[in-house]
C-alpha atoms as a PDB file:
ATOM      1  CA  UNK A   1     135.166 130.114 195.922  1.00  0.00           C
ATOM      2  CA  UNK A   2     137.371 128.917 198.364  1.00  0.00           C
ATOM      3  CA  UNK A   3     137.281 125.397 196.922  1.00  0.00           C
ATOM      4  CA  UNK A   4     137.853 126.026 193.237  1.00  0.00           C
ATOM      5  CA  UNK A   5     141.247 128.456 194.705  1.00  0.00           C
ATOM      6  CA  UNK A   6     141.802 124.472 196.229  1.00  0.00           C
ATOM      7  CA  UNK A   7     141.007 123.031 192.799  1.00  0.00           C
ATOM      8  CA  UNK A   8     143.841 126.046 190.833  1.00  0.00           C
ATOM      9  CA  UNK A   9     146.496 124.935 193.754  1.00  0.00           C
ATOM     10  CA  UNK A  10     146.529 121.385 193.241  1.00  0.00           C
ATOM     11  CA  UNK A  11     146.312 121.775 189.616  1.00  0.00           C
ATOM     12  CA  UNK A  12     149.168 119.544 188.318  1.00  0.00           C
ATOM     13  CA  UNK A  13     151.860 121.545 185.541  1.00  0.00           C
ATOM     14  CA  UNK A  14     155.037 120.693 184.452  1.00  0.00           C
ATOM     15  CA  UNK A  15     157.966 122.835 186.460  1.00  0.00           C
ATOM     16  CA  UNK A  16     159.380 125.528 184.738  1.00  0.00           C
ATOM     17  CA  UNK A  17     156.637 125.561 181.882  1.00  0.00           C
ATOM     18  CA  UNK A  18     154.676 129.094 181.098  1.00  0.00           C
ATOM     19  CA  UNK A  19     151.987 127.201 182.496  1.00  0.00           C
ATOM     20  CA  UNK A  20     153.628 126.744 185.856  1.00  0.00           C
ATOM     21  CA  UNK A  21     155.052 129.741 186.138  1.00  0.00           C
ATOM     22  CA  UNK A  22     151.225 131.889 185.273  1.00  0.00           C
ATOM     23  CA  UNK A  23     149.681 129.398 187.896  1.00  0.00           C
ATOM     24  CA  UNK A  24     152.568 130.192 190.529  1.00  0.00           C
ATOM     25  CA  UNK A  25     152.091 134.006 190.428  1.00  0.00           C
ATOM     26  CA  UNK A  26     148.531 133.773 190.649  1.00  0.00           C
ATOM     27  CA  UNK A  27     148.845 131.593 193.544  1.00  0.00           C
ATOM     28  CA  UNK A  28     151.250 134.706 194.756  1.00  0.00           C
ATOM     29  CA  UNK A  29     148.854 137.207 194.237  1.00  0.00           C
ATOM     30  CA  UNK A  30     145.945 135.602 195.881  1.00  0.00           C
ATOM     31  CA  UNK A  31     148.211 134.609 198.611  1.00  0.00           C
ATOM     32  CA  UNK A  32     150.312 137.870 198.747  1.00  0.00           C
ATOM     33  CA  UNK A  33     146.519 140.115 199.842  1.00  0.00           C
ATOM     34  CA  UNK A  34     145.703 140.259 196.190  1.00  0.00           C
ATOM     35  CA  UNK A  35     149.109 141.913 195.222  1.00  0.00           C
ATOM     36  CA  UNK A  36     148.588 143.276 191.202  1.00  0.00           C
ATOM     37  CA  UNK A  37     150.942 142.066 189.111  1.00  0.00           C
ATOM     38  CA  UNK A  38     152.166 145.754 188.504  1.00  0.00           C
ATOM     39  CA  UNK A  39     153.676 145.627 192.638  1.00  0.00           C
ATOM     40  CA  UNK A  40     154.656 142.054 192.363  1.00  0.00           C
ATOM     41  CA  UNK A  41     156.915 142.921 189.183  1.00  0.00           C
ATOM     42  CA  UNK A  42     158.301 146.028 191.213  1.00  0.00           C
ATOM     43  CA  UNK A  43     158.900 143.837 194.439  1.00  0.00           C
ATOM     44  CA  UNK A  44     163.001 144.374 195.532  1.00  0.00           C
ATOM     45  CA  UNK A  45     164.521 142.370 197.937  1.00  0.00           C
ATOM     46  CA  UNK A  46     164.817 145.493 200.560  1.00  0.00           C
ATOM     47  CA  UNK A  47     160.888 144.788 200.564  1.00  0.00           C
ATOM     48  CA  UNK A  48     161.283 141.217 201.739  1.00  0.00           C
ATOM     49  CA  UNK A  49     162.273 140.661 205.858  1.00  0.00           C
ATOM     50  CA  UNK A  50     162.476 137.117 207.301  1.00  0.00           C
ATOM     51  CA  UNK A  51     158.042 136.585 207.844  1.00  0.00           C
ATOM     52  CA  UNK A  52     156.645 139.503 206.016  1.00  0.00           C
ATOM     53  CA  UNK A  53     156.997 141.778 202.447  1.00  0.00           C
ATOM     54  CA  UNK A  54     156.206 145.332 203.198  1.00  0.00           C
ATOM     55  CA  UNK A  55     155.775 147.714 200.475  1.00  0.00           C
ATOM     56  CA  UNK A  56     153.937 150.695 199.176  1.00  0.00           C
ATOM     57  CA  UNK A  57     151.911 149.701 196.022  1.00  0.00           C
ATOM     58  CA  UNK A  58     152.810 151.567 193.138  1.00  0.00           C
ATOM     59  CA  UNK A  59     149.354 153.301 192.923  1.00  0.00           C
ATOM     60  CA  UNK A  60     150.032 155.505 195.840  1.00  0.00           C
ATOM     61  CA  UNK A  61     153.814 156.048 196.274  1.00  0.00           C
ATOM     62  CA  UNK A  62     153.167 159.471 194.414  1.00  0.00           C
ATOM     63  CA  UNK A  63     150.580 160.440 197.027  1.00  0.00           C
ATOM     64  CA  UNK A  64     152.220 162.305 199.935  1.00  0.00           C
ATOM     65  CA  UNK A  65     154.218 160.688 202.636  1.00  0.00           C
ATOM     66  CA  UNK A  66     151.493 161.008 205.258  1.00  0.00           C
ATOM     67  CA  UNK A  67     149.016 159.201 202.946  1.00  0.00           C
ATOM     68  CA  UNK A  68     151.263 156.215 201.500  1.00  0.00           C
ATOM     69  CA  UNK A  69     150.090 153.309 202.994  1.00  0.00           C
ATOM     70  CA  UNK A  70     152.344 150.733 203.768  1.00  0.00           C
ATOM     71  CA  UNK A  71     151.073 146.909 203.143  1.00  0.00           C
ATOM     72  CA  UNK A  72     152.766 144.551 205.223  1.00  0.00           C
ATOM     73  CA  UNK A  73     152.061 140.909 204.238  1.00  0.00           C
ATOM     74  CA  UNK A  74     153.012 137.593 205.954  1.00  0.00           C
ATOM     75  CA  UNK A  75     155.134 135.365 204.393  1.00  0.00           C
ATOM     76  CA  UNK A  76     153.311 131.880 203.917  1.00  0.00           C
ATOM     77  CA  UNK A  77     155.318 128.307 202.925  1.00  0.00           C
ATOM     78  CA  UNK A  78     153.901 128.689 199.557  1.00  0.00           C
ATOM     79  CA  UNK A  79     155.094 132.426 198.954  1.00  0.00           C
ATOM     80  CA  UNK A  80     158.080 131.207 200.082  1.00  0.00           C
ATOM     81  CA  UNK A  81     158.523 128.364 197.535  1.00  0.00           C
ATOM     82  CA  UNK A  82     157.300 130.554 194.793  1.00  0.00           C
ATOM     83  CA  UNK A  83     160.120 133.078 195.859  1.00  0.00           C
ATOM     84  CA  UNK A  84     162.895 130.559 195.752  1.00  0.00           C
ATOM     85  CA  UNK A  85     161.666 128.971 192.728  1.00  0.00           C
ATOM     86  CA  UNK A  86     161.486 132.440 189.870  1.00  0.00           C
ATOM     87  CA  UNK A  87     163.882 134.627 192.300  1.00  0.00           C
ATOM     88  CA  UNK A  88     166.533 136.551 190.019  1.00  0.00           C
ATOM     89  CA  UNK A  89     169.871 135.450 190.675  1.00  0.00           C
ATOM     90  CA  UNK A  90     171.183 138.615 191.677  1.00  0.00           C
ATOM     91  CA  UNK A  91     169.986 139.674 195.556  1.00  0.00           C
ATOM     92  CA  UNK A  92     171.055 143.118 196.675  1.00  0.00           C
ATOM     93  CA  UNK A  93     168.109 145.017 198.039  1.00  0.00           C
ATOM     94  CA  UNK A  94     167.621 147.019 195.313  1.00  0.00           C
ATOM     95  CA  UNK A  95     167.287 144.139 192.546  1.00  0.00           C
ATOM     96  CA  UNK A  96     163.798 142.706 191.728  1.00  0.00           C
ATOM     97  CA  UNK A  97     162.757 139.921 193.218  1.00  0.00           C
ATOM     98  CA  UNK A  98     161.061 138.266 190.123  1.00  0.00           C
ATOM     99  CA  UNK A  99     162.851 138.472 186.606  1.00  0.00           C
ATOM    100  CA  UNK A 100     160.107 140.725 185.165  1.00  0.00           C
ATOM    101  CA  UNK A 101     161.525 143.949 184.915  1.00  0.00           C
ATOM    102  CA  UNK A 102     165.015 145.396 184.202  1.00  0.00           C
ATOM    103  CA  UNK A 103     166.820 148.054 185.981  1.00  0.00           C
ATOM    104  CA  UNK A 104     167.156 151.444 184.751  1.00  0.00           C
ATOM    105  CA  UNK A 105     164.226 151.480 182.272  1.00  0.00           C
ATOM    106  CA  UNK A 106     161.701 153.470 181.040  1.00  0.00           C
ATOM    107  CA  UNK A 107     157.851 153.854 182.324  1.00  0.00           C
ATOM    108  CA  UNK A 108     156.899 152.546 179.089  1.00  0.00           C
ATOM    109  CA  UNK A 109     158.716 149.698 178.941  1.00  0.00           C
ATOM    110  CA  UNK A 110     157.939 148.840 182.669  1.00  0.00           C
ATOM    111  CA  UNK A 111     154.596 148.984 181.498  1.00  0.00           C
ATOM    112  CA  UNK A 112     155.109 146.955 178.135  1.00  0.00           C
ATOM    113  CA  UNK A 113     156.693 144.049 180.835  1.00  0.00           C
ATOM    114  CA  UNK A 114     153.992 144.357 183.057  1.00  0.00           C
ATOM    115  CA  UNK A 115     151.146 144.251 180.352  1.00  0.00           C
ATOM    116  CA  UNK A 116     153.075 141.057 178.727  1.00  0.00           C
ATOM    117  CA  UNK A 117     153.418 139.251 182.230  1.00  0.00           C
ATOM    118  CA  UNK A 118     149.905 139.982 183.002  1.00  0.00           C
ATOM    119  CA  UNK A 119     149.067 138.427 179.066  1.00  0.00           C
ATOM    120  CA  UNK A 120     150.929 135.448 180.025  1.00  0.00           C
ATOM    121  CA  UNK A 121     149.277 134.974 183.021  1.00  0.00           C
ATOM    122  CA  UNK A 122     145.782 135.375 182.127  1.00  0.00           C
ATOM    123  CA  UNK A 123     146.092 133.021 178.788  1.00  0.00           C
ATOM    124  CA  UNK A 124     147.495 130.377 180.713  1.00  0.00           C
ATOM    125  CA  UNK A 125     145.017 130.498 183.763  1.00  0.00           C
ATOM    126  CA  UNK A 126     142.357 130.397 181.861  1.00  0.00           C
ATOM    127  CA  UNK A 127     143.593 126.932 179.857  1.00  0.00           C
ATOM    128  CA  UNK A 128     143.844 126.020 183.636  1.00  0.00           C
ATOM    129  CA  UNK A 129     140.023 127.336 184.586  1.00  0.00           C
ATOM    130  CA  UNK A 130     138.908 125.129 181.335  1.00  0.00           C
ATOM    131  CA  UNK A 131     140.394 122.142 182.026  1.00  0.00           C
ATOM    132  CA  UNK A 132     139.318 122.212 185.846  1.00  0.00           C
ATOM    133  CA  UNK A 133     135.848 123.130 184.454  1.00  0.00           C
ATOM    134  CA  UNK A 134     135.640 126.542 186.776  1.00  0.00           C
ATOM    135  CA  UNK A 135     133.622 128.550 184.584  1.00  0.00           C
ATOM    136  CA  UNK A 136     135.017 131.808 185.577  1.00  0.00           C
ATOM    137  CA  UNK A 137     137.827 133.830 183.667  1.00  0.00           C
ATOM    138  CA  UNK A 138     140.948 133.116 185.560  1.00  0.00           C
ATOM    139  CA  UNK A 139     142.426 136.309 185.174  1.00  0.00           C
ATOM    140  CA  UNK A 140     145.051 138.376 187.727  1.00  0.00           C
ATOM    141  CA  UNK A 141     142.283 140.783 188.650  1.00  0.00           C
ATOM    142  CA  UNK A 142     140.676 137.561 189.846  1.00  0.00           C
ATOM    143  CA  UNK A 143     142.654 136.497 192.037  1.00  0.00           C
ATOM    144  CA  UNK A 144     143.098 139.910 193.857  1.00  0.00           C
ATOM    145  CA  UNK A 145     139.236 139.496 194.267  1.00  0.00           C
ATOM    146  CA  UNK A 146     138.997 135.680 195.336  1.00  0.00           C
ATOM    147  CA  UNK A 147     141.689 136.941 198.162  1.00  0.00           C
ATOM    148  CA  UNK A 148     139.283 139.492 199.208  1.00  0.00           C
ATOM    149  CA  UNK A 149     135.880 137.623 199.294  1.00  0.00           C
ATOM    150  CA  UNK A 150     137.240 134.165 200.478  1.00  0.00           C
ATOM    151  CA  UNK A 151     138.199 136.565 203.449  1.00  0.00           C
ATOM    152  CA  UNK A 152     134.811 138.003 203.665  1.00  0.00           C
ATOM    153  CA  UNK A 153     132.915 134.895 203.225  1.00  0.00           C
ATOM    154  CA  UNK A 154     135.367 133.865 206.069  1.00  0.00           C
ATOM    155  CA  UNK A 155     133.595 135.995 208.567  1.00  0.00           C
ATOM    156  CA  UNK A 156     136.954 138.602 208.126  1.00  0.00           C
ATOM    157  CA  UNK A 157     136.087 142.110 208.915  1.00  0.00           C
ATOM    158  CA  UNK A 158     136.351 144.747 206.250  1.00  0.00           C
ATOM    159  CA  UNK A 159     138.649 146.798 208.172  1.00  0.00           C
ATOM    160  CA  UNK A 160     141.224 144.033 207.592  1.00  0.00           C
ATOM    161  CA  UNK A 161     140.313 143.107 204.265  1.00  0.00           C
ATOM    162  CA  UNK A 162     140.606 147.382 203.312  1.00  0.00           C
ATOM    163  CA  UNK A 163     143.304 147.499 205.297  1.00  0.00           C
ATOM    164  CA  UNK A 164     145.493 144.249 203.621  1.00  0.00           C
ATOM    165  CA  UNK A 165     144.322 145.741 199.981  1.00  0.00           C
ATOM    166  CA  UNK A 166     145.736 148.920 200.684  1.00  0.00           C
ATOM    167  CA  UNK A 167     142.761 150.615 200.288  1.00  0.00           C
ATOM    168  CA  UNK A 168     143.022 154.238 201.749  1.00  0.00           C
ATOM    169  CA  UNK A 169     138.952 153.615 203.346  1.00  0.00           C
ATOM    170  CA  UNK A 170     136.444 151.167 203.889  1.00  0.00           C
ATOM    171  CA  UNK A 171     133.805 152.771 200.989  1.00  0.00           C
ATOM    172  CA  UNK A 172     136.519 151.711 198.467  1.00  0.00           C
ATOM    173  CA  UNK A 173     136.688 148.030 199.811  1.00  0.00           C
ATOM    174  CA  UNK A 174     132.991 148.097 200.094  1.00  0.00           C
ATOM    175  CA  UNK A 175     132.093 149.113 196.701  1.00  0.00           C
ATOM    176  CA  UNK A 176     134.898 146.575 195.561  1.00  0.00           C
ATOM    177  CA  UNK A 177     133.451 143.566 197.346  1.00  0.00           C
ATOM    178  CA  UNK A 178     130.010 144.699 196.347  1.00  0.00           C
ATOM    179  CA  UNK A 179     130.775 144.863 192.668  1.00  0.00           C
ATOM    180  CA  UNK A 180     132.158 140.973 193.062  1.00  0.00           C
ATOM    181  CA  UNK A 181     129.194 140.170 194.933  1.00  0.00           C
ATOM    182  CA  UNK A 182     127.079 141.754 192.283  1.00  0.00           C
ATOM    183  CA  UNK A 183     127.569 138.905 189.646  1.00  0.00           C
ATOM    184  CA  UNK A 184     127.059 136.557 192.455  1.00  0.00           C
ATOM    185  CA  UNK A 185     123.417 137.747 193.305  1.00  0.00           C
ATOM    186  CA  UNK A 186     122.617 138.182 189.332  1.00  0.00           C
ATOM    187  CA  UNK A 187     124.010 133.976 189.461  1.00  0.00           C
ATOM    188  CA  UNK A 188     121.617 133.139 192.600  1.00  0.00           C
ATOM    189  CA  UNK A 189     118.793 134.860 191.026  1.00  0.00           C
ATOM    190  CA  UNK A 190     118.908 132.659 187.894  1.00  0.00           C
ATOM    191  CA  UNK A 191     118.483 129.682 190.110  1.00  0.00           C
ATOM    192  CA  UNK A 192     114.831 130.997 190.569  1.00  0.00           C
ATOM    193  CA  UNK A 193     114.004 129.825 186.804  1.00  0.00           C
ATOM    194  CA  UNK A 194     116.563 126.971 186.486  1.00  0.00           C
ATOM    195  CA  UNK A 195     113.444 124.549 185.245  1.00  0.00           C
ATOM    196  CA  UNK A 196     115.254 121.635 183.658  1.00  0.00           C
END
């Protein structure tokens, strides 16, 4: 829900920590249209204009040309910050943004980086979810889903929503807000027998 996203931004960490930096990128995700942590790690600078990152997510640049979907997403003060604070060094367009990956290396390792950044993430945001008492699991996919249905709960078409994802049509978006929504119903329906 929109306020326990309020509750994982003001949660307090220590700068620089692996606790800091796994709340940061989750905040970047949610904030970024629910970017996975696969695009974020493959973000270059050439992506990044004064207001907005525009990309192609790595899950469609092998489709052809005419179906690569570009995302364009808005640069907010708090994508900004997180930017300037984990930013590699280095800035020539073609570096990284974030120091996740290395140049020149293999698919395997890219996905060996990826899969440990994603580890890091989700083990520290869900010592976050405990200690704010949100009894959901904090995890990356999470917050590419709490970006999506705060929007729709928001009174945001689905056209937008589809269309920020990068979804290539609206039955994909559908069925993914529908499968979120899905543990939500089964969660109302229990209050029906909630006795004590």
């Amino acid at each position: 829900t929109l306020q326990e996203v309020e509750m994982i931004f003001k949660y307090e960490t220590i700068s620089g920590t692996a606790e800091d930096k796994a709340k940061d990128f989750w905040i970047f995700s949610y904030l970024c249209n629910g970017l996975n942590i696969k695009d974020i790690a493959r973000l270059k600078f050439k992506d990044i204009q004064k207001e907005t990152i525009t990309l192609v997510r790595a899950k469609t640049e092998r489709t052809s040309k005419s179906n690569q979907k570009q995302i364009m997403i808005p640069i907010t003060e708090r994508t900004k910050e997180i930017i300037e604070k984990w930013k590699n060094e280095i800035q020539t367009p073609d570096i990284y943004v974030f120091p996740i990956l290395e140049p020149k290396i293999t698919p395997l390792r890219e996905r060996e980086l990826i899969q440990n950044f994603t580890k890091l993430i989700n083990k520290y945001m869900k010592r976050i979810g405990v200690s704010l008492g949100i009894d959901k699991n904090l995890t990356t996919y999470v917050a590419r889903h709490s970006f999506s249905t705060v929007l729709k709960r928001s009174g945001v078409s689905i056209e937008y929503i589809s269309e920020a994802l990068g979804h290539q049509n609206l039955k994909t978006t559908e069925s993914y807000l529908d499968s979120f929504e899905e543990s939500k119903k089964r969660e109302y329906a229990n209050l029906l027998t909630k006795f004590d």
